[in-house]
PDB file of N, CA and C in Angstrom:
ATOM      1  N   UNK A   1     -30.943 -33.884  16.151  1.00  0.00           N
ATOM      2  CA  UNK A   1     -31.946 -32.868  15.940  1.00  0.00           C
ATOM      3  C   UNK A   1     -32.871 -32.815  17.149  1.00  0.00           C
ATOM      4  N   UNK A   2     -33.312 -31.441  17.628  1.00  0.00           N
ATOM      5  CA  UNK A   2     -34.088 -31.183  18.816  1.00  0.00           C
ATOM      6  C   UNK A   2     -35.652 -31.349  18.501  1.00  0.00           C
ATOM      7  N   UNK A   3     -36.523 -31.733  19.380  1.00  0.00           N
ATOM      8  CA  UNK A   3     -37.488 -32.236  18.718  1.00  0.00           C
ATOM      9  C   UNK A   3     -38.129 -31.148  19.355  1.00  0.00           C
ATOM     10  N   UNK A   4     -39.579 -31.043  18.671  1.00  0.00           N
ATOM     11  CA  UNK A   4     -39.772 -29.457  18.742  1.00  0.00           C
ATOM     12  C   UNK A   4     -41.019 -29.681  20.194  1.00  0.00           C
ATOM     13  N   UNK A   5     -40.679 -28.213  20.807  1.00  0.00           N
ATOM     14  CA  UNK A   5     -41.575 -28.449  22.239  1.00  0.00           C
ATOM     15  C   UNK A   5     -43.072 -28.330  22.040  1.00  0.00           C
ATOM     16  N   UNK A   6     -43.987 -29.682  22.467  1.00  0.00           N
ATOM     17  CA  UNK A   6     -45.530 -29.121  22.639  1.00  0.00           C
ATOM     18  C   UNK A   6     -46.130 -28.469  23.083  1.00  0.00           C
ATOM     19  N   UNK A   7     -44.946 -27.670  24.112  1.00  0.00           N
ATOM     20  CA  UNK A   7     -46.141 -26.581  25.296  1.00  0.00           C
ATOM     21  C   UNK A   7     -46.285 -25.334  23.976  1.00  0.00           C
ATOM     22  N   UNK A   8     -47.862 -24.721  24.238  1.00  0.00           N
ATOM     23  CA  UNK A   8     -48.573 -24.109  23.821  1.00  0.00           C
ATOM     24  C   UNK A   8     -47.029 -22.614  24.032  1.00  0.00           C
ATOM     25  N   UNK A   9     -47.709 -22.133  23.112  1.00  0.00           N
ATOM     26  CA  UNK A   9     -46.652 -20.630  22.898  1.00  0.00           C
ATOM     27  C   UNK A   9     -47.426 -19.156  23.470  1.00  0.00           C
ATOM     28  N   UNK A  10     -47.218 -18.559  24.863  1.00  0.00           N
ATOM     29  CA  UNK A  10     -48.540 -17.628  24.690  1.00  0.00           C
ATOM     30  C   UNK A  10     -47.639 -16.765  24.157  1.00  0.00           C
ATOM     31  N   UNK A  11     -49.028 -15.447  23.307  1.00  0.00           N
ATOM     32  CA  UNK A  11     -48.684 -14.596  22.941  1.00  0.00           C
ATOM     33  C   UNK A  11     -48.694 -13.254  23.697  1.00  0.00           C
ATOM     34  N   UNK A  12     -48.050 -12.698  24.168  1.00  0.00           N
ATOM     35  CA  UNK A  12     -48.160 -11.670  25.190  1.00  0.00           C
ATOM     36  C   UNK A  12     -49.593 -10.466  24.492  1.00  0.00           C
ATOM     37  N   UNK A  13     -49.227 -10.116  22.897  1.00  0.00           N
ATOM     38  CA  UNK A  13     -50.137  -9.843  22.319  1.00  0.00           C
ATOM     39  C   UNK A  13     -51.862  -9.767  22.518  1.00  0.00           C
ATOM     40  N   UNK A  14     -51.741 -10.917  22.791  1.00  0.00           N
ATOM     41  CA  UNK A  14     -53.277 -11.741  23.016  1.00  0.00           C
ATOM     42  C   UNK A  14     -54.116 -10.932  24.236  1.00  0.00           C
ATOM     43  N   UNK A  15     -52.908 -11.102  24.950  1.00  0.00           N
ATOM     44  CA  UNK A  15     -53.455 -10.585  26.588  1.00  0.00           C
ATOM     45  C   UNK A  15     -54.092  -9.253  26.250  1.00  0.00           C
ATOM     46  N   UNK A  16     -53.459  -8.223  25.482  1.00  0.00           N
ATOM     47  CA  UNK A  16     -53.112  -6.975  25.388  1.00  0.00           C
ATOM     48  C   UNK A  16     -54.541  -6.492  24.708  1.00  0.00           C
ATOM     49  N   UNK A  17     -54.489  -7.351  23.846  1.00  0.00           N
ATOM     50  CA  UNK A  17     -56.108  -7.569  22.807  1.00  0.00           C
ATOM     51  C   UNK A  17     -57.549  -7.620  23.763  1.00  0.00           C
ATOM     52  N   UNK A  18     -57.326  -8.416  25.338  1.00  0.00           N
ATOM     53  CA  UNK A  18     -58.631  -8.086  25.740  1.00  0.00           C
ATOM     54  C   UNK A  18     -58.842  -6.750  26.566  1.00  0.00           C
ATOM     55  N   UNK A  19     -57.577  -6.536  26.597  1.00  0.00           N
ATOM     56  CA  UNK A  19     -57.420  -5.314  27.722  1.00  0.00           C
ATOM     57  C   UNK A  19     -58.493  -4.066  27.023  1.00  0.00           C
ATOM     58  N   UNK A  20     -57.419  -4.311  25.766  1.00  0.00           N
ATOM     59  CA  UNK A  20     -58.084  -3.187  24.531  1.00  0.00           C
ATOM     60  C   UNK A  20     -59.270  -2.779  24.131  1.00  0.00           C
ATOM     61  N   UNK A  21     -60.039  -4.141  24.129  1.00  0.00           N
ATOM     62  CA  UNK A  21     -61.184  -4.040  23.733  1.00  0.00           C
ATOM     63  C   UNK A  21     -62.344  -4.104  25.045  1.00  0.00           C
ATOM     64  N   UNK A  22     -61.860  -4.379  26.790  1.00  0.00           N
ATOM     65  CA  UNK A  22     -62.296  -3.662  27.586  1.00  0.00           C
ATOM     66  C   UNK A  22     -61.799  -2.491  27.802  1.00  0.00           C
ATOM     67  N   UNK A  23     -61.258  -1.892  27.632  1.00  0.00           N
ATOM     68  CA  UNK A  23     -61.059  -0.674  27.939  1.00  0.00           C
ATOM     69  C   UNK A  23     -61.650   0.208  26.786  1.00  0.00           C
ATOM     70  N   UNK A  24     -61.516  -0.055  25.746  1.00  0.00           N
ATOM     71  CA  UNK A  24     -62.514   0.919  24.378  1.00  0.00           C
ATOM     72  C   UNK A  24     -63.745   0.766  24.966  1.00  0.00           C
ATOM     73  N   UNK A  25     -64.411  -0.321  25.230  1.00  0.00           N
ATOM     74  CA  UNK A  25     -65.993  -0.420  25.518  1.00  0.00           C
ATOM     75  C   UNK A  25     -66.317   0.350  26.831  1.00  0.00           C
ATOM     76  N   UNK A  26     -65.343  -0.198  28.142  1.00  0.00           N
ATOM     77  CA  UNK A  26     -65.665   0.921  28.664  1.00  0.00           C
ATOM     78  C   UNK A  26     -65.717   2.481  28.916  1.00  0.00           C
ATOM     79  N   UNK A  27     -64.865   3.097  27.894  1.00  0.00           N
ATOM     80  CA  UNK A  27     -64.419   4.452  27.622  1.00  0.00           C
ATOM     81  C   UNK A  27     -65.688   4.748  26.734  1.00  0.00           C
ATOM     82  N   UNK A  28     -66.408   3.872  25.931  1.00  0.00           N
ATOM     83  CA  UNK A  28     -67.633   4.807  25.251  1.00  0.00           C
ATOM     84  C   UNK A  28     -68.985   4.197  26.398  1.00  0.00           C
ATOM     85  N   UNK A  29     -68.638   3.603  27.658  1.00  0.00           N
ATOM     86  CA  UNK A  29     -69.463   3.607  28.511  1.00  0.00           C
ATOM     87  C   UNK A  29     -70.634   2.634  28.069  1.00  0.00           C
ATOM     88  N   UNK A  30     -70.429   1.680  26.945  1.00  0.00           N
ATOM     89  CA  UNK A  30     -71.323   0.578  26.839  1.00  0.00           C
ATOM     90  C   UNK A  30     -70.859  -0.499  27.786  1.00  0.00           C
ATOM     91  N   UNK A  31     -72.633  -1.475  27.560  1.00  0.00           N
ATOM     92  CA  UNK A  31     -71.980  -2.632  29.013  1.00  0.00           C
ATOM     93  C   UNK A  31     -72.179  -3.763  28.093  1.00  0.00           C
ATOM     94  N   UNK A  32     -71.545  -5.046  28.595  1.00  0.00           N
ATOM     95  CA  UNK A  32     -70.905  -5.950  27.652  1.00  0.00           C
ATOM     96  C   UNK A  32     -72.123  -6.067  26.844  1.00  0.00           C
ATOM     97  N   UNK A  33     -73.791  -6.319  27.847  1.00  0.00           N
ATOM     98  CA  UNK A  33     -74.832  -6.550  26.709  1.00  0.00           C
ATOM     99  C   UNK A  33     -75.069  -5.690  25.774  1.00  0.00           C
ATOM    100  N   UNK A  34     -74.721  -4.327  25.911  1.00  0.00           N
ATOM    101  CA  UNK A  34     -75.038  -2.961  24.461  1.00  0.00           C
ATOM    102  C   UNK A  34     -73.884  -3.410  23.460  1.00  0.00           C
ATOM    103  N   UNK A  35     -72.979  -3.593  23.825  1.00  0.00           N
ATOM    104  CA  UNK A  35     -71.584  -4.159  22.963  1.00  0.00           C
ATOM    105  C   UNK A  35     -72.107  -5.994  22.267  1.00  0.00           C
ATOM    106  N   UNK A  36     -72.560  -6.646  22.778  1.00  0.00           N
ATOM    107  CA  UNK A  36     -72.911  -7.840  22.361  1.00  0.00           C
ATOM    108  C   UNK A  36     -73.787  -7.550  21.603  1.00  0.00           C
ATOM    109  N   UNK A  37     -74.702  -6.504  21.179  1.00  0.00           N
ATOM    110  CA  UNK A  37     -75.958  -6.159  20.426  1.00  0.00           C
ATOM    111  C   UNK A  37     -75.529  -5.518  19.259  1.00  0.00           C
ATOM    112  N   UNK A  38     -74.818  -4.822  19.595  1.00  0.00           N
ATOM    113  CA  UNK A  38     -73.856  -4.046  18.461  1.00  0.00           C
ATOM    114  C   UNK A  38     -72.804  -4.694  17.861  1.00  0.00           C
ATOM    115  N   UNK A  39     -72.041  -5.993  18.089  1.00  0.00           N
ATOM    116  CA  UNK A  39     -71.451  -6.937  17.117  1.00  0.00           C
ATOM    117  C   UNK A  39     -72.463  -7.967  17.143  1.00  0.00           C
ATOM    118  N   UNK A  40     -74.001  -8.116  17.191  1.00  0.00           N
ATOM    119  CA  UNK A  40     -74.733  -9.149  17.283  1.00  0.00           C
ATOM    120  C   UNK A  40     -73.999 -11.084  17.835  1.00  0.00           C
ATOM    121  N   UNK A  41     -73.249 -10.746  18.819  1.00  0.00           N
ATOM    122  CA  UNK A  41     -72.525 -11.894  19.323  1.00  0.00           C
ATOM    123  C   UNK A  41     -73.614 -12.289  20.990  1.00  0.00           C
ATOM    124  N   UNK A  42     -72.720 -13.402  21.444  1.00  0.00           N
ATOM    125  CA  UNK A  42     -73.268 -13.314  22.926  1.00  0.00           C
ATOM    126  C   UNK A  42     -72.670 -12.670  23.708  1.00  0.00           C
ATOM    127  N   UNK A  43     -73.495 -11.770  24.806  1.00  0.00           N
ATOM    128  CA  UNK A  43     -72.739 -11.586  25.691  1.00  0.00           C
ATOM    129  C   UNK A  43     -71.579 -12.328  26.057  1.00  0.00           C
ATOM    130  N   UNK A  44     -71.805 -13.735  26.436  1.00  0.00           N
ATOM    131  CA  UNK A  44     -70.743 -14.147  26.959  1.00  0.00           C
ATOM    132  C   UNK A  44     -69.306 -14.145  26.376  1.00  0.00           C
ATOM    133  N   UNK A  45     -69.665 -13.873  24.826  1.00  0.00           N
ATOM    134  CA  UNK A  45     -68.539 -13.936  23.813  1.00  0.00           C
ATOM    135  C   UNK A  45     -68.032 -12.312  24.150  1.00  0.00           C
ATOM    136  N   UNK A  46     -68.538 -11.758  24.081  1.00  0.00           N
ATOM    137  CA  UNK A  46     -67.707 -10.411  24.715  1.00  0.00           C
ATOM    138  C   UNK A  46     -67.286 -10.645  26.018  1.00  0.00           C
ATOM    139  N   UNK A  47     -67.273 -10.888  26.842  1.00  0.00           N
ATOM    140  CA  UNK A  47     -66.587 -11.033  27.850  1.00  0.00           C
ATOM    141  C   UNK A  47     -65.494 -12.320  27.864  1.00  0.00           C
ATOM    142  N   UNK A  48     -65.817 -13.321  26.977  1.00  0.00           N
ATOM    143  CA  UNK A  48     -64.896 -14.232  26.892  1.00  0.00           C
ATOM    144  C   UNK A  48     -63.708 -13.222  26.114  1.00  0.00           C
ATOM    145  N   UNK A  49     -63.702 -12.518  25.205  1.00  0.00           N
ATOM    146  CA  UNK A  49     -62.738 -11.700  24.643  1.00  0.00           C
ATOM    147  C   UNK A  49     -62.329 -10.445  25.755  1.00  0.00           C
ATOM    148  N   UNK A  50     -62.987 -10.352  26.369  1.00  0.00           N
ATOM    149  CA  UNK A  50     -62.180  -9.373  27.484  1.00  0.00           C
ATOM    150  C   UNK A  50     -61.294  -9.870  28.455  1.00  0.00           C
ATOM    151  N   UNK A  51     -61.439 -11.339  28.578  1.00  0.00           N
ATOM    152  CA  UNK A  51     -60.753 -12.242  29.795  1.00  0.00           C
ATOM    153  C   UNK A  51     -59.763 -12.993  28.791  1.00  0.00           C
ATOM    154  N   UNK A  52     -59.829 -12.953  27.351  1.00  0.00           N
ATOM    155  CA  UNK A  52     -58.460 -13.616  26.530  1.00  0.00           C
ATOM    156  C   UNK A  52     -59.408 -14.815  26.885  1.00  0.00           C
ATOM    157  N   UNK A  53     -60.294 -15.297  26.774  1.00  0.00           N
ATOM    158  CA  UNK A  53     -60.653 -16.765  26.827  1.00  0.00           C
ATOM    159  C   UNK A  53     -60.342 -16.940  25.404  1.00  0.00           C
ATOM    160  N   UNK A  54     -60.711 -16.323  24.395  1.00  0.00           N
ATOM    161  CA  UNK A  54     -60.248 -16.578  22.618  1.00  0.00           C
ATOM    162  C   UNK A  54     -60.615 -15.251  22.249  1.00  0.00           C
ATOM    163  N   UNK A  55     -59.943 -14.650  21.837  1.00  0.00           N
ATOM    164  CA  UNK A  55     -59.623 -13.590  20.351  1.00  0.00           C
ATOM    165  C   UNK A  55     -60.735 -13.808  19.573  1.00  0.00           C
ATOM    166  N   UNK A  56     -61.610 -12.465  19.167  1.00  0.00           N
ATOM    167  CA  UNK A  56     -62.720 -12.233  18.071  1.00  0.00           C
ATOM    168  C   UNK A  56     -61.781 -13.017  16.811  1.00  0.00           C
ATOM    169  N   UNK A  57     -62.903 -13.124  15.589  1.00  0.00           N
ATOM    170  CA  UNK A  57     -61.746 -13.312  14.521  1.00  0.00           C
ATOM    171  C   UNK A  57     -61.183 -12.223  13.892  1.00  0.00           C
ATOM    172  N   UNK A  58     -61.085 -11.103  14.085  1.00  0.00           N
ATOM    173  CA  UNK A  58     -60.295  -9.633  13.615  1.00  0.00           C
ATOM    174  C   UNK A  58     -60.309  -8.880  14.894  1.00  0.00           C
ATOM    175  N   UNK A  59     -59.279  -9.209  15.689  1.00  0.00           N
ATOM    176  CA  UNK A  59     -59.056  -7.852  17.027  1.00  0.00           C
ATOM    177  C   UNK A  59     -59.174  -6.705  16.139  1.00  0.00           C
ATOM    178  N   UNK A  60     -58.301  -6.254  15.813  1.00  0.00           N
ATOM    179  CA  UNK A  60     -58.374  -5.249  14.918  1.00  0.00           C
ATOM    180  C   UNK A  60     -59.625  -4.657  14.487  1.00  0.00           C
ATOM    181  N   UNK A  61     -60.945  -5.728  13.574  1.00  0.00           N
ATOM    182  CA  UNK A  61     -61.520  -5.031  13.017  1.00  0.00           C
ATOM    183  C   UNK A  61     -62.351  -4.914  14.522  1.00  0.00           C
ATOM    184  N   UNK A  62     -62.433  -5.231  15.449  1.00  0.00           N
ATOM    185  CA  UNK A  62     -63.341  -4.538  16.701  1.00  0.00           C
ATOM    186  C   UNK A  62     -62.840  -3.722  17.118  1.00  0.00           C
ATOM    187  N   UNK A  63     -61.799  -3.317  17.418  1.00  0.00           N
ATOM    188  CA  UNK A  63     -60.581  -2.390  17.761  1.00  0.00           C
ATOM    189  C   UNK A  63     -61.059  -1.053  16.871  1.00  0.00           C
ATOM    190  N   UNK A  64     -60.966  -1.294  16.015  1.00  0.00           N
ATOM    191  CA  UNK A  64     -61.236  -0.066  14.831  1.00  0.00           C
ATOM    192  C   UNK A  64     -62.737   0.401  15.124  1.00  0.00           C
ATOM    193  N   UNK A  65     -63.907  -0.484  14.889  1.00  0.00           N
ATOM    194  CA  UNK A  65     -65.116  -0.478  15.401  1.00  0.00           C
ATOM    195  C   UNK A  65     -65.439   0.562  16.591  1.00  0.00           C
ATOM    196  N   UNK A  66     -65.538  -0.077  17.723  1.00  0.00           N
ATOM    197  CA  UNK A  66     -65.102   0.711  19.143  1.00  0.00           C
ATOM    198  C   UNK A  66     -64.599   1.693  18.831  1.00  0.00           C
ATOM    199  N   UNK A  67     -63.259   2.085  18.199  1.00  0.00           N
ATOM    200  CA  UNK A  67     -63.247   3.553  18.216  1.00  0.00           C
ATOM    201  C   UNK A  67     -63.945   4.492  17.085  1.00  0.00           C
ATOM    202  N   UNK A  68     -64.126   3.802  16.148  1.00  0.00           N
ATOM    203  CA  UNK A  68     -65.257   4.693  15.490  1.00  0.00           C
ATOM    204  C   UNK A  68     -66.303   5.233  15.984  1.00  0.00           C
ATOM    205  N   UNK A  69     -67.179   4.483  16.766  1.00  0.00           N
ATOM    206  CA  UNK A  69     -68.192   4.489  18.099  1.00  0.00           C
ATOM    207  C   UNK A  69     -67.899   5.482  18.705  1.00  0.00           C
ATOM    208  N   UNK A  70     -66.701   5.475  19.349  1.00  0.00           N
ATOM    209  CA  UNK A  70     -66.069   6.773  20.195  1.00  0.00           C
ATOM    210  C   UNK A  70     -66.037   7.898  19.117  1.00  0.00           C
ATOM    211  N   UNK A  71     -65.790   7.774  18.133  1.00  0.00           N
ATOM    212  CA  UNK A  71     -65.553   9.189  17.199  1.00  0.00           C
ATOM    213  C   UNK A  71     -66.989   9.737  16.727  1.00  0.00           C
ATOM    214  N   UNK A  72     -67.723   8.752  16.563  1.00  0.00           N
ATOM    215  CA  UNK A  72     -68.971   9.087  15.980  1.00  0.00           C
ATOM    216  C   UNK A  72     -69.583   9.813  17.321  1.00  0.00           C
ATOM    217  N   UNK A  73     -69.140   9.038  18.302  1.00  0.00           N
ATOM    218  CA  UNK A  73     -70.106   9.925  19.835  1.00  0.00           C
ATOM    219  C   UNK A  73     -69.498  11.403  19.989  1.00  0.00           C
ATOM    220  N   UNK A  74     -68.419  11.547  19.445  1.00  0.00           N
ATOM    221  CA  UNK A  74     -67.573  12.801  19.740  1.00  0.00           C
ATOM    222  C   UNK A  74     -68.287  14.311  18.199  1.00  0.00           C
ATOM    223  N   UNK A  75     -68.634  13.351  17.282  1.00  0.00           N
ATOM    224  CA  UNK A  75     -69.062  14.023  16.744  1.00  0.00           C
ATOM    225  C   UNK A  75     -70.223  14.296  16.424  1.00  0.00           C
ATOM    226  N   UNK A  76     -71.413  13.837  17.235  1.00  0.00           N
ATOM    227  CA  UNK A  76     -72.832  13.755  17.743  1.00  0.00           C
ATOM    228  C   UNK A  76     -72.557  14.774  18.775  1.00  0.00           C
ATOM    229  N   UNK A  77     -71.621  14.811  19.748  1.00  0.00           N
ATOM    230  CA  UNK A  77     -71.417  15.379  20.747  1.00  0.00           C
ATOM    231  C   UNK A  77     -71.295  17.604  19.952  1.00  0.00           C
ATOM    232  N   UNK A  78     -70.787  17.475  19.119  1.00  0.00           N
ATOM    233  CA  UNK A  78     -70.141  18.289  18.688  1.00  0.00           C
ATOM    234  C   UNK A  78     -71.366  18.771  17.556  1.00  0.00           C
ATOM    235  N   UNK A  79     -72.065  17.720  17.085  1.00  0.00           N
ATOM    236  CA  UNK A  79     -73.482  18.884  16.387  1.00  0.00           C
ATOM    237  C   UNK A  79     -74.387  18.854  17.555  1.00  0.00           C
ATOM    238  N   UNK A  80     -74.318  18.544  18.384  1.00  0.00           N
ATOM    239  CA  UNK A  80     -75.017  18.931  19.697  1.00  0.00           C
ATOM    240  C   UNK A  80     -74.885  20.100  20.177  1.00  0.00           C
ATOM    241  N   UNK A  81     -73.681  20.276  20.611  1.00  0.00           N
ATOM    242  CA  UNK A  81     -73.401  21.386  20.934  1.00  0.00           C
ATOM    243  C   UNK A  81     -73.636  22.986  19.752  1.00  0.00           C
ATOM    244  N   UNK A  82     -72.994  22.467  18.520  1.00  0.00           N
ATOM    245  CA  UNK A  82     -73.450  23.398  17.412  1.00  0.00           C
ATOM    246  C   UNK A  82     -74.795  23.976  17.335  1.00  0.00           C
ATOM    247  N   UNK A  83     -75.772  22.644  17.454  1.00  0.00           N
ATOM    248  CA  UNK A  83     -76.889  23.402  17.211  1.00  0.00           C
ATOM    249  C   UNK A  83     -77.300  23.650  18.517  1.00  0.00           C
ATOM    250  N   UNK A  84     -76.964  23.996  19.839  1.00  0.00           N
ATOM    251  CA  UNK A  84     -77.051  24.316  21.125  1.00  0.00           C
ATOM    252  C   UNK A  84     -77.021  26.238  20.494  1.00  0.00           C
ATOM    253  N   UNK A  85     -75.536  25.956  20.281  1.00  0.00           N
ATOM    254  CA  UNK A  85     -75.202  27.199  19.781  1.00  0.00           C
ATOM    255  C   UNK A  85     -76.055  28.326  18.399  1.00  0.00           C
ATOM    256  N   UNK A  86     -76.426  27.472  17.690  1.00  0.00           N
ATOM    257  CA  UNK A  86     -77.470  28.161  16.920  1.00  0.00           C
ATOM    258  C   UNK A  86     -78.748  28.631  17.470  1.00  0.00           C
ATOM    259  N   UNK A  87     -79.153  27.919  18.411  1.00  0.00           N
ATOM    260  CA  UNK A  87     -80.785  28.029  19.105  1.00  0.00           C
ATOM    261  C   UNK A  87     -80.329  29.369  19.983  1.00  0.00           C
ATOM    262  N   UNK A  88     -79.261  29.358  20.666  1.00  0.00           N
ATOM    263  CA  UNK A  88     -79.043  30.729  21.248  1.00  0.00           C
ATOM    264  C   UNK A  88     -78.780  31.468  20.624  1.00  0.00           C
ATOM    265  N   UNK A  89     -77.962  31.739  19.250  1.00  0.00           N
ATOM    266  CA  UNK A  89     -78.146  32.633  18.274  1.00  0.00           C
ATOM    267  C   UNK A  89     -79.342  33.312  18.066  1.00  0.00           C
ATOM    268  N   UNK A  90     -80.071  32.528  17.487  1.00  0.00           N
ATOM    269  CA  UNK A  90     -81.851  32.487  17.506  1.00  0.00           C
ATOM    270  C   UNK A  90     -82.405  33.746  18.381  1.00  0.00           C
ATOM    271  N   UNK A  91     -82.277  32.878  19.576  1.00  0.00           N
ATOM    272  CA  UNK A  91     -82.789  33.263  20.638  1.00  0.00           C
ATOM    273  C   UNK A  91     -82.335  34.689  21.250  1.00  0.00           C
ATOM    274  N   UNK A  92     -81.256  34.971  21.072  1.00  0.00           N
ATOM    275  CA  UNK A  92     -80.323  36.439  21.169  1.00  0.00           C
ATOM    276  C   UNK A  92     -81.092  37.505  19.701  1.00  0.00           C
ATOM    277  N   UNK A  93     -81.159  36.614  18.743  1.00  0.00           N
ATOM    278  CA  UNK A  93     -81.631  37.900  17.749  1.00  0.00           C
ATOM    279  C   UNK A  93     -83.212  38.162  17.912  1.00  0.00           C
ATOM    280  N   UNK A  94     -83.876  37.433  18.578  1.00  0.00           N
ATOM    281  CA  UNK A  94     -84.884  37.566  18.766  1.00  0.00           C
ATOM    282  C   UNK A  94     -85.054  38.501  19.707  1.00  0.00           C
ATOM    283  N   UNK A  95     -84.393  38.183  20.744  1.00  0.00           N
ATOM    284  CA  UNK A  95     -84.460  39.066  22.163  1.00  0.00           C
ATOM    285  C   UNK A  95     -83.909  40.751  21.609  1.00  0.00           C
ATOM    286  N   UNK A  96     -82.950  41.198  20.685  1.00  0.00           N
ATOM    287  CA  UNK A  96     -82.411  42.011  19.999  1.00  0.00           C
ATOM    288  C   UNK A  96     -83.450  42.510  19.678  1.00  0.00           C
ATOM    289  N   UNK A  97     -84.854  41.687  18.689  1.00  0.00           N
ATOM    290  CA  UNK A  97     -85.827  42.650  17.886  1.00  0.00           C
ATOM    291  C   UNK A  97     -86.563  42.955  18.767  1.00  0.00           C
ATOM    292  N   UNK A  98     -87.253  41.859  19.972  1.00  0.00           N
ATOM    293  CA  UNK A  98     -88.340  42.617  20.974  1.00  0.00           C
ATOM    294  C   UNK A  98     -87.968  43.777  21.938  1.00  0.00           C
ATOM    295  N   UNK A  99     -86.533  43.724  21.718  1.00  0.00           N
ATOM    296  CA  UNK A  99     -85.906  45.210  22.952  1.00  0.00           C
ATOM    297  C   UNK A  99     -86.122  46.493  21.607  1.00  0.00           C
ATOM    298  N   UNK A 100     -86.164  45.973  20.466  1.00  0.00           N
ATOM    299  CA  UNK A 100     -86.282  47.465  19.820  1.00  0.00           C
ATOM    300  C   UNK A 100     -87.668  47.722  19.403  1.00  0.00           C
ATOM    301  N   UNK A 101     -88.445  46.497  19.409  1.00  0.00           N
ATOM    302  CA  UNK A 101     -89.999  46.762  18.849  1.00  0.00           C
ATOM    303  C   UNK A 101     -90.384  47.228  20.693  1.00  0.00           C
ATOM    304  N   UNK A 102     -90.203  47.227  22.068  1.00  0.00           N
ATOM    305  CA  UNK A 102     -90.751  47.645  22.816  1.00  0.00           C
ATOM    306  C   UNK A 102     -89.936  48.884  23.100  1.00  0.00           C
ATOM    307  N   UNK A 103     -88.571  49.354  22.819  1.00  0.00           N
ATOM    308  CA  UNK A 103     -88.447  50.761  22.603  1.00  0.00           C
ATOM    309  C   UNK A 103     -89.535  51.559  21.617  1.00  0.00           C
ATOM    310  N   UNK A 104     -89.915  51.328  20.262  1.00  0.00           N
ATOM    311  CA  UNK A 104     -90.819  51.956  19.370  1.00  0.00           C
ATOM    312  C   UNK A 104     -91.365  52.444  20.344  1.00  0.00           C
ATOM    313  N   UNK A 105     -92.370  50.803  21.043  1.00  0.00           N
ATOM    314  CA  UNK A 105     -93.760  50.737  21.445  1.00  0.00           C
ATOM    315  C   UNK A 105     -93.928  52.096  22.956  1.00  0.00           C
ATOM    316  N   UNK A 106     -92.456  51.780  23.393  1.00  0.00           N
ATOM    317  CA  UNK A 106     -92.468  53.042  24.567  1.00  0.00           C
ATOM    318  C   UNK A 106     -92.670  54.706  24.213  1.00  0.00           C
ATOM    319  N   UNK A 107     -91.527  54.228  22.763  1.00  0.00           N
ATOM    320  CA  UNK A 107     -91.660  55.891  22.227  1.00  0.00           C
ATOM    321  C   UNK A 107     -92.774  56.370  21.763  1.00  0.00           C
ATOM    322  N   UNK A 108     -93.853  55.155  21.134  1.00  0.00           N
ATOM    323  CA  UNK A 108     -95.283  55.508  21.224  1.00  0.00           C
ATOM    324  C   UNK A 108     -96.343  56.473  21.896  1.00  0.00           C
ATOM    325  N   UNK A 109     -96.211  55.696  22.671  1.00  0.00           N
ATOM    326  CA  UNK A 109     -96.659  55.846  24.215  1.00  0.00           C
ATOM    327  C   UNK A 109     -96.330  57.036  24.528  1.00  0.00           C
ATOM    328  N   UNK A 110     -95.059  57.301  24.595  1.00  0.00           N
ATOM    329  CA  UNK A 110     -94.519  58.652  25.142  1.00  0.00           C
ATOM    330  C   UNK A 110     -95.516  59.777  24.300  1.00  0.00           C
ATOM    331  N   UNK A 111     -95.597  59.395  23.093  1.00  0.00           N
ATOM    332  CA  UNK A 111     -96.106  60.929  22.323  1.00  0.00           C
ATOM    333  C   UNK A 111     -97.655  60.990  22.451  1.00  0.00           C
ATOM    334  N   UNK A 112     -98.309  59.940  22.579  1.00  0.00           N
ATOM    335  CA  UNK A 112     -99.812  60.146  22.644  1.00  0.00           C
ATOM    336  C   UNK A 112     -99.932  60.301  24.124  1.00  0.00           C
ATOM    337  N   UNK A 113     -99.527  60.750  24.754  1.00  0.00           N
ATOM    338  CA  UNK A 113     -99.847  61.290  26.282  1.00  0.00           C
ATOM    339  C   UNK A 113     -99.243  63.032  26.222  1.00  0.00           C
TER     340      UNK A 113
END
């Protein structure tokens, strides 16, 4: 019987896990300390997980995290813009009533002279 080998087993996986979770953080443009504040960890523990020094205990659930972050910014982004778009609504019907209240005010004018 073969006796079983002690060298450590890497997981190619692992590697892939810090890539992931630098590259999500930097795609919503946080820096390791806004990301360390937002899983209340240490900095250094975020960056130890970006270099594979050790795996969070749920890649995954940071994985998921991070991109929620990204979705939630996309959809902040998007009532931003909405109500961008309403204020010029606004602002167009407004401009609509003062071009017809200063037509009146001209046609006024016109008859008392």
């Amino acid at each position: 019987m073969k006796k079983a080998s002690k060298k450590p087993v890497t997981i190619p996986a692992k590697k892939r896990v810090g890539k992931q979770i630098r590259a999500a953080r930097e795609r919503l443009g946080l820096t390791q300390e806004e990301m360390a504040e937002i899983f209340d960890v240490d900095v250094m523990t975020v960056s130890r997980w970006e270099r594979d020094v050790f795996l969070p205990q749920s890649p995954p659930a940071i994985l998921m995290a991070l991109e929620h972050l990204q979705f939630q910014r996309l959809l902040d982004g998007n009532e931003l813009l909405r109500s961008v778009e309403r204020r010029r609504a606004e602002l167009d019907a407004l401009s609509e009533l003062l071009d017809r209240e200063r037509e009146e005010f001209d046609k006024s004018m016109r008859v008392k002279q």
